[in-house]
Protein backbone atom coordinates (compact mmCIF):
# COMPACT_ATOMS: atom_id res chain seq x y z
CA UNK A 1 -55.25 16.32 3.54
CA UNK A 2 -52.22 17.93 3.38
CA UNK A 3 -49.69 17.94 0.28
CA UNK A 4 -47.06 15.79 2.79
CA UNK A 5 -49.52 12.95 3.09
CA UNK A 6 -49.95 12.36 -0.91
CA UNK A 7 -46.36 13.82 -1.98
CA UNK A 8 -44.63 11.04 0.58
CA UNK A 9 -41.16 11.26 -1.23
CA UNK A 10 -40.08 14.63 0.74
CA UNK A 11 -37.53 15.66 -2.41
CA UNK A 12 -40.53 15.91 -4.83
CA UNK A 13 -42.58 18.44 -3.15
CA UNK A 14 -40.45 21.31 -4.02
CA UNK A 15 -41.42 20.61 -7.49
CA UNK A 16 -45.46 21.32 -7.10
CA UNK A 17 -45.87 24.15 -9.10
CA UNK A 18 -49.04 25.63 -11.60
CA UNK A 19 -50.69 24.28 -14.23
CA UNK A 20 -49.28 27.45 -16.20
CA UNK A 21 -46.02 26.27 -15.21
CA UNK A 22 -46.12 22.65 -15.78
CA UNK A 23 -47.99 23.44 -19.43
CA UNK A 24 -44.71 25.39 -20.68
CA UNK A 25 -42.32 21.79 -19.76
CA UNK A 26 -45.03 20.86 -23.30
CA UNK A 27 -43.61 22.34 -26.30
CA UNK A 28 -44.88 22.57 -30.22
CA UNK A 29 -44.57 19.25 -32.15
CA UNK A 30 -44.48 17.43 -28.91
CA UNK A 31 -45.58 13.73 -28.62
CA UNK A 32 -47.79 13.99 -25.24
CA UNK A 33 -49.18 10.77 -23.57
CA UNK A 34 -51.76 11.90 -21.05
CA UNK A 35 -54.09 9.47 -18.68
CA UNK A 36 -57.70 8.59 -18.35
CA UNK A 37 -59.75 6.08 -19.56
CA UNK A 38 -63.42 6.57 -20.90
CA UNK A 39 -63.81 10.08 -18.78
CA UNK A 40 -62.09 8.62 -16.00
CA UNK A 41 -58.54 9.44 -14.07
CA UNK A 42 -57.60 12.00 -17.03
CA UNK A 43 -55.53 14.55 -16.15
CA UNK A 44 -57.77 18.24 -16.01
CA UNK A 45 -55.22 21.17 -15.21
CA UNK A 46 -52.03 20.97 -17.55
CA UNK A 47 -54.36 20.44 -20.31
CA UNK A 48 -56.55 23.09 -19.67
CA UNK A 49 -53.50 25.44 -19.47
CA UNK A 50 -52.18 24.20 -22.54
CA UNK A 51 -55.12 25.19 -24.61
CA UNK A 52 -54.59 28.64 -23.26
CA UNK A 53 -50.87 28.54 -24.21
CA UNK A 54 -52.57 27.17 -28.06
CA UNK A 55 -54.76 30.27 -28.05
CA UNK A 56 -51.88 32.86 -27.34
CA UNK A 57 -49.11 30.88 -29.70
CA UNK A 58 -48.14 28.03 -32.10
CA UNK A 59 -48.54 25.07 -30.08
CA UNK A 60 -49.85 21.12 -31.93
CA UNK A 61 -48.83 18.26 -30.02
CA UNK A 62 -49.84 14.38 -31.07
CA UNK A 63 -51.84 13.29 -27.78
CA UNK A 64 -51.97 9.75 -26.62
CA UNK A 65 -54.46 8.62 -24.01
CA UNK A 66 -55.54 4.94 -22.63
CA UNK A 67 -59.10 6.03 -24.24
CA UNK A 68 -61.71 8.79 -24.18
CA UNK A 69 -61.22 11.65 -21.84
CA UNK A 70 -63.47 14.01 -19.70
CA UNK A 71 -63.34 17.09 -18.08
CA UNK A 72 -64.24 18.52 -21.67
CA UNK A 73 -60.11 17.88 -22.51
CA UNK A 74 -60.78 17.15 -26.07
CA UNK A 75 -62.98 19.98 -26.57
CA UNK A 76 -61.12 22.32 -25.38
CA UNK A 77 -57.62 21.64 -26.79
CA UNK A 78 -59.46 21.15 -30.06
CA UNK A 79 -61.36 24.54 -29.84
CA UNK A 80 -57.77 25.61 -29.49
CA UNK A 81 -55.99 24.20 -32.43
CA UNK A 82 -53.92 22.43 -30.13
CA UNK A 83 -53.86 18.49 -31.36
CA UNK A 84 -52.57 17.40 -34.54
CA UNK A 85 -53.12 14.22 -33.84
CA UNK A 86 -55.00 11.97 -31.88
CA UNK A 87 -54.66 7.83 -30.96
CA UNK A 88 -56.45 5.43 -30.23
CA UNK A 89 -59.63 6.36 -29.03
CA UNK A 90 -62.37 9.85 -28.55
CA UNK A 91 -65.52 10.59 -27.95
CA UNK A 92 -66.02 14.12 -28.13
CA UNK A 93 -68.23 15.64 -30.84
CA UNK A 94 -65.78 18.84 -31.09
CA UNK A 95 -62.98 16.72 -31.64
CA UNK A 96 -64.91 14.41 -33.92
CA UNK A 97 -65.97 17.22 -35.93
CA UNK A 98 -62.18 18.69 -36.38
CA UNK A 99 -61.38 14.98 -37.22
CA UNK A 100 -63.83 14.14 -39.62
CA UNK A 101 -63.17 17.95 -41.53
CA UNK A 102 -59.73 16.43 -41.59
CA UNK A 103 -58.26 18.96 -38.99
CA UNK A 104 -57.05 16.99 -36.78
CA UNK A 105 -55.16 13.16 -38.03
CA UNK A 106 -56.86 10.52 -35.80
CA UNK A 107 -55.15 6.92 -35.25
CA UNK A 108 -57.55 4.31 -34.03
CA UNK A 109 -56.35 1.57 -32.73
CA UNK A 110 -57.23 -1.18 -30.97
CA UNK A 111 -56.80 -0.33 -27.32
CA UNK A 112 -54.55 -3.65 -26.29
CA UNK A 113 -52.24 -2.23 -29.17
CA UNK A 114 -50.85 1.39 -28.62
CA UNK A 115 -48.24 1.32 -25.72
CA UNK A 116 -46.41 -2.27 -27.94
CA UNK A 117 -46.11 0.26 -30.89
CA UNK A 118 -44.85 2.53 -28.49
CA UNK A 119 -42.58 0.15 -26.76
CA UNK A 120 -41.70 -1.22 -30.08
CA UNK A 121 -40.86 2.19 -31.77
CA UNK A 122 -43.47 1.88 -34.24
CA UNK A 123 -44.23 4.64 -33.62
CA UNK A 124 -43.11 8.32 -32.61
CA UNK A 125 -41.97 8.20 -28.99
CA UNK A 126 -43.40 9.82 -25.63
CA UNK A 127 -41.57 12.93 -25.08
CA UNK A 128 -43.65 13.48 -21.74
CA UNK A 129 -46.20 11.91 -19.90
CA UNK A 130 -49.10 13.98 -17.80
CA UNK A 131 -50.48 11.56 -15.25
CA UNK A 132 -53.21 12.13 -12.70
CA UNK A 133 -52.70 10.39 -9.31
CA UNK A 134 -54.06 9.99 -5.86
CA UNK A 135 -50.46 9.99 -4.25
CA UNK A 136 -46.70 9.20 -4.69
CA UNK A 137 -45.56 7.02 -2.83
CA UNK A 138 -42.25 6.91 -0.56
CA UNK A 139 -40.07 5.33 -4.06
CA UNK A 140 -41.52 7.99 -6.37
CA UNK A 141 -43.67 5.94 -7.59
CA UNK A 142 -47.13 6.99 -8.98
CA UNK A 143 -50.27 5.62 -6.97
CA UNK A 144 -52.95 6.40 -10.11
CA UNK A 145 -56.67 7.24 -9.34
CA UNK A 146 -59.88 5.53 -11.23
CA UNK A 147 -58.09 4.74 -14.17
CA UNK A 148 -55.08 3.07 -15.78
CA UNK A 149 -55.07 2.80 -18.55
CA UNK A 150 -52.00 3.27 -20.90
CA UNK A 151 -50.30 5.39 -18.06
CA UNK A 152 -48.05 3.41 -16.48
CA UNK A 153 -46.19 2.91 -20.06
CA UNK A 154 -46.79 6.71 -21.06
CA UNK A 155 -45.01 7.48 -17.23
CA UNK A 156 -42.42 4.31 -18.10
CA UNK A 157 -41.71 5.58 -21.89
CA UNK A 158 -41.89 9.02 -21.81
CA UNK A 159 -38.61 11.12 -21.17
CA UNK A 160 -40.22 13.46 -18.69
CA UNK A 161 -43.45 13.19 -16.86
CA UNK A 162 -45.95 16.20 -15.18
CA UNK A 163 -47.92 14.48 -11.63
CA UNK A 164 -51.52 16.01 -11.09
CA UNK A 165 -51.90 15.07 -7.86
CA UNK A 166 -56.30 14.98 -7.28
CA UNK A 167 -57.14 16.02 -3.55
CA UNK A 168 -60.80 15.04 -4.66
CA UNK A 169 -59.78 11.27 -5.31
CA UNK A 170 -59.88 8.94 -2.63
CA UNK A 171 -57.00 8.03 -0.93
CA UNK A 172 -58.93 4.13 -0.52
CA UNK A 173 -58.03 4.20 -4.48
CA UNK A 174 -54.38 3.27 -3.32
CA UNK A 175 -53.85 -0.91 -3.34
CA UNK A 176 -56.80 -1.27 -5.77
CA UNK A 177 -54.31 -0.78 -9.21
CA UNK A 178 -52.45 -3.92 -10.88
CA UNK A 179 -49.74 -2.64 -12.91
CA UNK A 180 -47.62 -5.50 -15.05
CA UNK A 181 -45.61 -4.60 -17.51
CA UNK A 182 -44.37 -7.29 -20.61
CA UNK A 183 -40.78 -7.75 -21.53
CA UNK A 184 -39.23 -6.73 -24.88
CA UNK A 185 -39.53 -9.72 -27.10
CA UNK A 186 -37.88 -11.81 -27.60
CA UNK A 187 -37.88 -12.13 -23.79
CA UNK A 188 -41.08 -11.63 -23.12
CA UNK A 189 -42.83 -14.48 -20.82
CA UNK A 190 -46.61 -14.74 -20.59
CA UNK A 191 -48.38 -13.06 -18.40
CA UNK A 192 -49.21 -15.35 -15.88
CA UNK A 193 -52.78 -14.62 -14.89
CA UNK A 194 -54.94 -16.93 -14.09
CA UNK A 195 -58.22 -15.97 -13.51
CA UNK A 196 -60.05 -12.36 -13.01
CA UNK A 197 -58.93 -12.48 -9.41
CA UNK A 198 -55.18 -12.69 -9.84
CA UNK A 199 -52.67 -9.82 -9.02
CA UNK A 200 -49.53 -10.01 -10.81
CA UNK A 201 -47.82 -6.42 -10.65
CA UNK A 202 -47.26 -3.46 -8.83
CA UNK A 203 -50.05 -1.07 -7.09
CA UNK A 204 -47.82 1.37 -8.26
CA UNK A 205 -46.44 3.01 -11.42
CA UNK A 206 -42.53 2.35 -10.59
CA UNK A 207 -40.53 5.39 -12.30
CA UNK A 208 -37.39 7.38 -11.36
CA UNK A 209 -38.41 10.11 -9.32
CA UNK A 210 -35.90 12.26 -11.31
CA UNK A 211 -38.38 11.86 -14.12
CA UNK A 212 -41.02 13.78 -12.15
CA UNK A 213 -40.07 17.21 -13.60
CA UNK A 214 -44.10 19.11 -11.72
CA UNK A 215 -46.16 18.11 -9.91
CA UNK A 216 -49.63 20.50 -10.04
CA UNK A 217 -52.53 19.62 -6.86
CA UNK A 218 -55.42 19.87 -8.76
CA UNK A 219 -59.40 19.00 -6.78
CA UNK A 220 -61.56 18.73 -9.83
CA UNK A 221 -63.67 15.81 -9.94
CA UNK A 222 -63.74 13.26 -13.00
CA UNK A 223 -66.71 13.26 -15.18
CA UNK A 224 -69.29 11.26 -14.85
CA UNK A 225 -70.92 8.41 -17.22
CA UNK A 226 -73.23 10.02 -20.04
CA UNK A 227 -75.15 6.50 -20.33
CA UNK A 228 -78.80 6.99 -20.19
CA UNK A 229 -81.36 4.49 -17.68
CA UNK A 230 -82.37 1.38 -19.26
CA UNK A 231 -85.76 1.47 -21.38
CA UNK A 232 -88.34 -1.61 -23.07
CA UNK A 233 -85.90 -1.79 -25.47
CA UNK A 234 -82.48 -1.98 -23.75
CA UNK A 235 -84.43 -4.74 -21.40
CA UNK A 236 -85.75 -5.96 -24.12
CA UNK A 237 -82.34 -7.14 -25.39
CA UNK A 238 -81.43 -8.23 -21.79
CA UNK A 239 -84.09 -10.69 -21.39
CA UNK A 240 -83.06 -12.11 -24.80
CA UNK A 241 -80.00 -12.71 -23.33
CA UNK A 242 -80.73 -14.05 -19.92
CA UNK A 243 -82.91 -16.67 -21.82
CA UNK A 244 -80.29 -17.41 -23.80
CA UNK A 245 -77.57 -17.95 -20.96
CA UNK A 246 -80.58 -20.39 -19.66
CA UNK A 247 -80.81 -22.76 -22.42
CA UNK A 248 -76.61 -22.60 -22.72
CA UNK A 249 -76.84 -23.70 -18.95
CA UNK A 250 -79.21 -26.05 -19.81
CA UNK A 251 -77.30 -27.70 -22.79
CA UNK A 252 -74.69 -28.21 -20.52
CA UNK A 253 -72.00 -25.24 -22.27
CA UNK A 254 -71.85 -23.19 -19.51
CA UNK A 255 -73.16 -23.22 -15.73
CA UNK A 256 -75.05 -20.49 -13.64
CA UNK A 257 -71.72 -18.60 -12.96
CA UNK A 258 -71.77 -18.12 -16.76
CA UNK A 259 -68.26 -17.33 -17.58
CA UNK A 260 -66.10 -14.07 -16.96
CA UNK A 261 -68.17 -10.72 -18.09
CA UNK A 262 -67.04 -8.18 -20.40
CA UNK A 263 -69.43 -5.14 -21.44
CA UNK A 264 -68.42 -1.97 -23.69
CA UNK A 265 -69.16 1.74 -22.86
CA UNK A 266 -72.74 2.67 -23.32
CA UNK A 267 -75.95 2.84 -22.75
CA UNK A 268 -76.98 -0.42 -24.15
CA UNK A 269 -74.36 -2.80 -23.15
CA UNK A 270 -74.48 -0.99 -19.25
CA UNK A 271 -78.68 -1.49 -19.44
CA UNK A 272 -78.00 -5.13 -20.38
CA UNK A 273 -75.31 -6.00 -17.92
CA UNK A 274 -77.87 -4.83 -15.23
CA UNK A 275 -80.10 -6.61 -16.18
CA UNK A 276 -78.52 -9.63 -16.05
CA UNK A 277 -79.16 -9.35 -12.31
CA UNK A 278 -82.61 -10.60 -12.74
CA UNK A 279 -81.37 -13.36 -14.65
CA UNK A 280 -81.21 -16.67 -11.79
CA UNK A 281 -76.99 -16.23 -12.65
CA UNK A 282 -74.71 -16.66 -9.36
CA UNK A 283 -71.65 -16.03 -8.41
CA UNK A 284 -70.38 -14.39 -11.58
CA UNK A 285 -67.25 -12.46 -12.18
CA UNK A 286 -65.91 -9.63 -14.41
CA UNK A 287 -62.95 -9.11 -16.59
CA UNK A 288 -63.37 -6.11 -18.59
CA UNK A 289 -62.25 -2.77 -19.59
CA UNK A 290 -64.45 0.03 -17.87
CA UNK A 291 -66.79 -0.96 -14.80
CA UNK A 292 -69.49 0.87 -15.03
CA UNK A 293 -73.06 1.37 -12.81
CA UNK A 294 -73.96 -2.18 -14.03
CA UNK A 295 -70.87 -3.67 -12.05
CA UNK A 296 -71.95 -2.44 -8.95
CA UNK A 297 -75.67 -2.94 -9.22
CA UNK A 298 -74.41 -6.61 -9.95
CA UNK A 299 -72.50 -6.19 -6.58
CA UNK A 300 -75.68 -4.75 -4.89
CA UNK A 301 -77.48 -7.61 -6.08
CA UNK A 302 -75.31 -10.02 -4.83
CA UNK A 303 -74.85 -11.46 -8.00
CA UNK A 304 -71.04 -10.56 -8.98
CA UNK A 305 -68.33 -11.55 -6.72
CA UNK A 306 -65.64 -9.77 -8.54
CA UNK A 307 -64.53 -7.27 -11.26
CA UNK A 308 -61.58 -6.70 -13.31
CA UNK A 309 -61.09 -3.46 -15.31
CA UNK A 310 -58.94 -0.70 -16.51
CA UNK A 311 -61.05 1.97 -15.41
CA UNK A 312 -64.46 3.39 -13.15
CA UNK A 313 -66.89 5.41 -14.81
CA UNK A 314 -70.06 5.64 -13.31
CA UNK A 315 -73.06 8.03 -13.00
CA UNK A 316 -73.09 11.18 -10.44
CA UNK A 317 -75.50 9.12 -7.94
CA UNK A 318 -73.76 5.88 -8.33
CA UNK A 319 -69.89 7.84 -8.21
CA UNK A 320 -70.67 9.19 -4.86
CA UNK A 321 -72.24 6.10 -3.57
CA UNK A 322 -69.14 3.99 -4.61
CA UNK A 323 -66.42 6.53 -3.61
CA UNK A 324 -67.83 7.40 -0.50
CA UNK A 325 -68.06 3.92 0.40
CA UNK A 326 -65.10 2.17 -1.29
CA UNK A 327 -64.12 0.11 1.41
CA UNK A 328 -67.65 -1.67 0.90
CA UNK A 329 -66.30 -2.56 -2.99
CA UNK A 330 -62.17 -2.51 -2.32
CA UNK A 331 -61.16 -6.34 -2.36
CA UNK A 332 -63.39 -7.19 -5.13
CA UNK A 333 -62.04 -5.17 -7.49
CA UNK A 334 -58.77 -4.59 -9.36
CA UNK A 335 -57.79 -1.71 -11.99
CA UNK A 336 -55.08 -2.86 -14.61
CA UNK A 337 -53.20 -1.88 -17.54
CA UNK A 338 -55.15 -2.11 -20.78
CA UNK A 339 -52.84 -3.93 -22.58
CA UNK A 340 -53.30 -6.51 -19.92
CA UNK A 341 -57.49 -6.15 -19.37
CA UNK A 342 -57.16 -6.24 -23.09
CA UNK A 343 -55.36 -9.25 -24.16
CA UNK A 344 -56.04 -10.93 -26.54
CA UNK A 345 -54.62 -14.20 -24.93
CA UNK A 346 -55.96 -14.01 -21.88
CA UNK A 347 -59.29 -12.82 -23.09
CA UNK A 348 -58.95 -16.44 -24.98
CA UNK A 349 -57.32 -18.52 -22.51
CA UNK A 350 -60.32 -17.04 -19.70
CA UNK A 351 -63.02 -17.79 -21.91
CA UNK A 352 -64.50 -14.54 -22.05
CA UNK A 353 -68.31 -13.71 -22.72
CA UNK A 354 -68.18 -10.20 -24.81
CA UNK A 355 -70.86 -7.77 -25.14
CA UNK A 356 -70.30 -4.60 -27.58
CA UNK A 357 -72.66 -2.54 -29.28
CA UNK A 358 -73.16 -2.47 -32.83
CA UNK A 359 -73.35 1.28 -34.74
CA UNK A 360 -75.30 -1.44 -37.76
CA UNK A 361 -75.27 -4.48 -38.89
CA UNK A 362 -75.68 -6.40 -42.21
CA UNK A 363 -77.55 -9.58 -43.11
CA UNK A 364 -74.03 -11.31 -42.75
CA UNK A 365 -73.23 -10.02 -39.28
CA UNK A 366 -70.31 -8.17 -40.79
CA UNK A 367 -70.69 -5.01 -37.59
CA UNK A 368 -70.13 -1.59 -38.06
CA UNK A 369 -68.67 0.13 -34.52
CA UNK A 370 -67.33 3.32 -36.11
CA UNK A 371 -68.42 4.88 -38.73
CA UNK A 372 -71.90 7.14 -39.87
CA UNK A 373 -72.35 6.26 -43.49
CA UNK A 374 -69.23 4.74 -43.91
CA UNK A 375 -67.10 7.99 -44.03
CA UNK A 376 -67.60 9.81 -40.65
CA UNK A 377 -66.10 8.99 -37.20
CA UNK A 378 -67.86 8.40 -34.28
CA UNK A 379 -65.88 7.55 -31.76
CA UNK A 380 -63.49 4.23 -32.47
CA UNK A 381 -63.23 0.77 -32.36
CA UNK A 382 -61.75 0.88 -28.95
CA UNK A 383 -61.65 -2.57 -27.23
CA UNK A 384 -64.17 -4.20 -29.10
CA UNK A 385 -62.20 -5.96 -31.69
CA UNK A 386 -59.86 -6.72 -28.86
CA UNK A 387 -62.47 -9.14 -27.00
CA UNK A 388 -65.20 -9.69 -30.34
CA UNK A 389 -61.81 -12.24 -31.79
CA UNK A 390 -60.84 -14.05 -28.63
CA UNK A 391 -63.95 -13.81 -26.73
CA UNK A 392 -65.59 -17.28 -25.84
CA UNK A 393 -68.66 -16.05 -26.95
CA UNK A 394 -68.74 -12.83 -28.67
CA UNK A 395 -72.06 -11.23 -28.31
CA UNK A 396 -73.11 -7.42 -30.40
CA UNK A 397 -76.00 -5.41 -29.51
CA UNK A 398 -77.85 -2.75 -30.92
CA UNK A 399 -81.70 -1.31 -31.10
CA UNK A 400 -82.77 -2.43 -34.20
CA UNK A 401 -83.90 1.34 -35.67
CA UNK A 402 -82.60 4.51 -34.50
CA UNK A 403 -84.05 8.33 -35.20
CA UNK A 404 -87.42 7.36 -35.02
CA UNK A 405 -87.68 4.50 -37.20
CA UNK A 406 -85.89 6.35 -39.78
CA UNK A 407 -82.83 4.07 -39.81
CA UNK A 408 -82.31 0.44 -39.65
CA UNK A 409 -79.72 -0.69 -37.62
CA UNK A 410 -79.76 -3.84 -39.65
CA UNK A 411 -78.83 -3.13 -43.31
CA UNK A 412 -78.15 -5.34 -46.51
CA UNK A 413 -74.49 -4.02 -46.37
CA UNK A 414 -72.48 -2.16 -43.47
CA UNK A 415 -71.28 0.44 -45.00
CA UNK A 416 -68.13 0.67 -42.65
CA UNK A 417 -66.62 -2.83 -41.35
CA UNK A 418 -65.12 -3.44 -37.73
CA UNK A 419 -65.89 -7.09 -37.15
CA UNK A 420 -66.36 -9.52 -39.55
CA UNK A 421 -68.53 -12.38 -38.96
CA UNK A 422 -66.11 -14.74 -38.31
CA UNK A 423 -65.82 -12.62 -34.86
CA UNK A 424 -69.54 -12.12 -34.29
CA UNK A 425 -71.50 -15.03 -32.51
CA UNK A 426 -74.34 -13.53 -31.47
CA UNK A 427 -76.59 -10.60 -32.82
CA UNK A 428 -78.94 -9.29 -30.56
CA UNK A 429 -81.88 -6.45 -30.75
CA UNK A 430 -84.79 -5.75 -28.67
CA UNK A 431 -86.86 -7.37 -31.65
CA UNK A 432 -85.14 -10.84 -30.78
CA UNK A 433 -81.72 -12.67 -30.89
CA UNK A 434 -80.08 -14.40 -33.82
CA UNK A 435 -77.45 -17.49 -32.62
CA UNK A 436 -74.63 -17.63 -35.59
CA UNK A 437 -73.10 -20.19 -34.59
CA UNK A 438 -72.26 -22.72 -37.20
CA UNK A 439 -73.86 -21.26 -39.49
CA UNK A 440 -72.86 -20.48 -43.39
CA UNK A 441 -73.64 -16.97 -44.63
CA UNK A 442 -77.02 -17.91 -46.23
CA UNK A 443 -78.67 -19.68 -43.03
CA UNK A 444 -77.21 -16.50 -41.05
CA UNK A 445 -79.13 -13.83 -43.34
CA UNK A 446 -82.35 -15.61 -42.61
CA UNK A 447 -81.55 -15.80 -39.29
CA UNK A 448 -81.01 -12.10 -38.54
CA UNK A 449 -83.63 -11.28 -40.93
CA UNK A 450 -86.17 -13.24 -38.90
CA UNK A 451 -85.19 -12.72 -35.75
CA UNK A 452 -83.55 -9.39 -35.09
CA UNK A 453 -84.80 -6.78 -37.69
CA UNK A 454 -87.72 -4.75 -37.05
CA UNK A 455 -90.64 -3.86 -39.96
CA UNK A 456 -91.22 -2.55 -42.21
CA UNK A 457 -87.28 -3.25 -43.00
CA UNK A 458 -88.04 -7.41 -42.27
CA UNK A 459 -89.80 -7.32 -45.34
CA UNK A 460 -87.06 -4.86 -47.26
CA UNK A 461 -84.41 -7.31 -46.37
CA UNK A 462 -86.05 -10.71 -47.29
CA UNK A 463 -87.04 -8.78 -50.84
CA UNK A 464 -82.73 -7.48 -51.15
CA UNK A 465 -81.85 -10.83 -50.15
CA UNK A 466 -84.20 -13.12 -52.46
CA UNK A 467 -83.17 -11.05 -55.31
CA UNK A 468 -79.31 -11.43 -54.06
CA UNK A 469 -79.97 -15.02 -54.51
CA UNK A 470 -82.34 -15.18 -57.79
CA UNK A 471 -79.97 -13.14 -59.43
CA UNK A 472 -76.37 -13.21 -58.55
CA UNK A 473 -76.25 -16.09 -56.15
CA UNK A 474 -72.87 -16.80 -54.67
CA UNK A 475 -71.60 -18.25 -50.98
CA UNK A 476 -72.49 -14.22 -50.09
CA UNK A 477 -75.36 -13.43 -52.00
CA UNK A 478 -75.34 -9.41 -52.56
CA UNK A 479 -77.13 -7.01 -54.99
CA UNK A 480 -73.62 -4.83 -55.68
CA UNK A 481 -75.59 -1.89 -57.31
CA UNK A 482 -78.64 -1.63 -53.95
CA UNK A 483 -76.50 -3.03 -51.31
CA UNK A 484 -75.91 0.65 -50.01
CA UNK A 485 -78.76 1.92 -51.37
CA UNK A 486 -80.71 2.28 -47.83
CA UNK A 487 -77.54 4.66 -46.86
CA UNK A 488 -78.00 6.54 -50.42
CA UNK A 489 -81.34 6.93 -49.29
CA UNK A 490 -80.93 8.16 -46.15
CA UNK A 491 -78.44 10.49 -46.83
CA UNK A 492 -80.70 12.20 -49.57
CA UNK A 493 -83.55 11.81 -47.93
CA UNK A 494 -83.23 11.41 -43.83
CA UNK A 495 -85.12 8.58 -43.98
CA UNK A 496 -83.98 4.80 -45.43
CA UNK A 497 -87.67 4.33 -46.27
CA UNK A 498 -87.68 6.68 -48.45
């Protein structure tokens, strides 16, 4: 396909250029906001030739993304000393390193949040944009490939902005992107979507084509998904689930289309989703923030009619099935903004059934998303608080022990907090499934003790939490001077047995 047919505004191809040469428009103490979402649609040659510009001279810029990226991108600019800061959301264990040494100053925010802080000058300003695309269209405006992400504001915000235009991308990708964006307040009116199957912007990121300073054709394919197949214990938890949804159906609270899906990155929540296939659930519908292999095997099944998201990221044999055969998928799915796939509003107002996965959690349901021992960074909260508040039903998962048996996933105290109960309905393990609903902080210790925490650490928590309540009592019962002890122990020992 030739540059003509994806460049389609004839005065902008005289500004394709190289990576080399788009990387120098990027200069030291830039603010850079750069696409992709969760490995997918990132941009993968300016970066690159940054780094190499990092290596040879002083270069830090603060990088912006929607989320995580791929293509190694964070890696390698953080091998290179080139990011001084980093919002709202990673996932690379180079970066994380360089970020939890202190290196590098990460910002993580909730994803529905960055581009207002942006827009509301909370924070420093774009100074230019690097956007990946599958085309430009005849305006100047930028068609965007599997992801959106925060790009459309980065493009809208930024003062000058560097096109990658992907030859490997399908050109089907163009029509399948809904890009709305708010009003300034006072102003602003709500966003008038209605259901997971409304269209309300552009398919198009609408910019001055003056803005367009390179353009670089790059034919590097995104990464794929690093989630791993489903196992006893990630079906484990989905069964759990699926005969929960049955007795809500049955009780009258919801019906077999359930209610619109949502499902954060992973292994767990992406086994679980699949597995609601086998679940006797019809005509459901999506309205989340990455689709992943579990959308389409819902497709496959016949099981989903639709699915809302701000990005694709799926596996290598499940990418080339989809993307070779998008046509098949096309008018049941729609890529938008994530401060629109993310609000908190319409997450509310569409009654949204949430499933994120819990790093630990206590005998409270107080979750931990974030952070190892309380101190260390994973990866960020990402999205999670954005649906766990407003979600209809807000649902966390997590195997209940992890290296072996040597940790608990369910503790006496998080030792980090992301969600506090008030935003966690439902606690689920492969062990069994605790309903929190209604439920004061004493009947919801017994409740995940019983029903979601494996042994021997069953019996360790009803032992912490009888002597929370023989001795210090309270609405919260807690043992101040043991309730991190299991982390103390681990730490010292690699083990919270001991």
């Amino acid at each position: 396909m030739s540059n003509e047919s994806r460049i389609r505004l004839p005065e902008l191809l005289s500004r394709v250029t190289s990576a080399d040469a788009a990387a120098e428009c990027i200069r030291d103490g830039m603010v850079v906001g750069m696409s992709g979402f969760t490995r997918a649609g990132d941009a993968k040659a300016v970066p690159l030739a940054l780094a190499e510009r990092a290596r040879r001279e002083p270069l830090k810029i603060t990088l912006m993304t929607g989320a995580s990226l791929g293509s190694d991108i964070d890696r390698t600019l953080a091998e290179a000393g080139a990011i001084a800061r980093r919002m709202p959301f990673q996932a690379d264990p180079t970066l994380r390193a360089a970020i939890n040494r202190g290196e590098v100053m990460f910002i993580d925010h909730h994803l529905s949040e960055t581009v207002e802080l942006l827009r509301t000058r909370q924070i420093p300003p774009i100074d230019i944009a690097v956007i990946e695309a599958v085309a430009i269209t005849e305006s100047g405006a930028i068609v965007p490939t599997t992801s959106i992400g925060n790009s459309a504001s980065f493009a809208i915000l930024a003062d000058k902005v560097i096109v990658e235009i992907n030859m490997t991308q399908s050109a089907a990708l163009e029509g399948l992107h809904d890009i709305f964006i708010p009003k300034h307040r006072p102003q602003r009116e709500p966003m008038p979507l209605m259901t997971p199957y409304d269209r309300i912007g552009t398919t198009a990121i609408e910019i001055p084509p003056e803005k367009i300073v390179a353009i670089v054709i790059t034919d590097k394919a995104d990464s794929t998904s690093t989630v791993l197949p489903a196992d006893a214990e990630t079906a484990a938890i989905a069964g759990h689930l699926v005969e929960f949804f049955q007795r809500e159906v049955a009780q009258g609270r919801l019906t077999e289309r359930l209610l619109p899906l949502q499902a954060g990155i992973g292994t767990v929540a992406n086994a679980v989703m699949s597995g609601l296939g086998a679940g006797p659930f019809r005509h459901l519908s999506m309205y989340s923030e990455v689709l992943q292999d579990s959308t389409f095997d819902l497709f496959d099944a016949g099981k989903l009619d639709f699915a809302s998201g701000s990005s694709i990221t799926l596996s290598p044999a499940r990418a080339a099935q989809v993307f070779g055969h998008l046509d098949a998928y096309k008018d049941r799915l729609v890529l938008r903004t994530q401060e629109v796939s993310n609000h908190p509003e319409i997450i509310r107002r569409l009654g949204i059934i949430a499933l994120n996965t819990a790093l630990e959690a206590d005998i409270y349901g107080n979750v931990n998303s974030t952070h190892v021992l309380g101190t260390h960074m994973m990866n960020g909260i990402g999205g999670s608080g954005d649906f766990a508040r407003n979600a209809y039903l807000s649902i966390f998962a997590t195997k209940s022990v992890a290296k072996g048996g040597a940790v608990s996933s369910i503790v006496p105290m998080v030792s980090h907090v992301d969600h506090i109960p008030q935003d966690v309905d439902i606690l689920v393990t492969e062990v069994g499934l605790a309903d929190l609903r209604g439920l004061a902080p004493r009947e919801r210790a017994r409740a995940i003790i019983e029903n979601c925490t494996a042994q021997p650490y069953r019996d360790m928590l009803r032992t912490y939490y009888e002597e929370a309540i023989a001795t210090r009592g309270g609405q919260t019962p807690h043992v101040l001077e043991k309730a991190l002890s299991w982390h103390v122990r681990y730490r010292d020992t690699g083990s919270m047995l001991g």
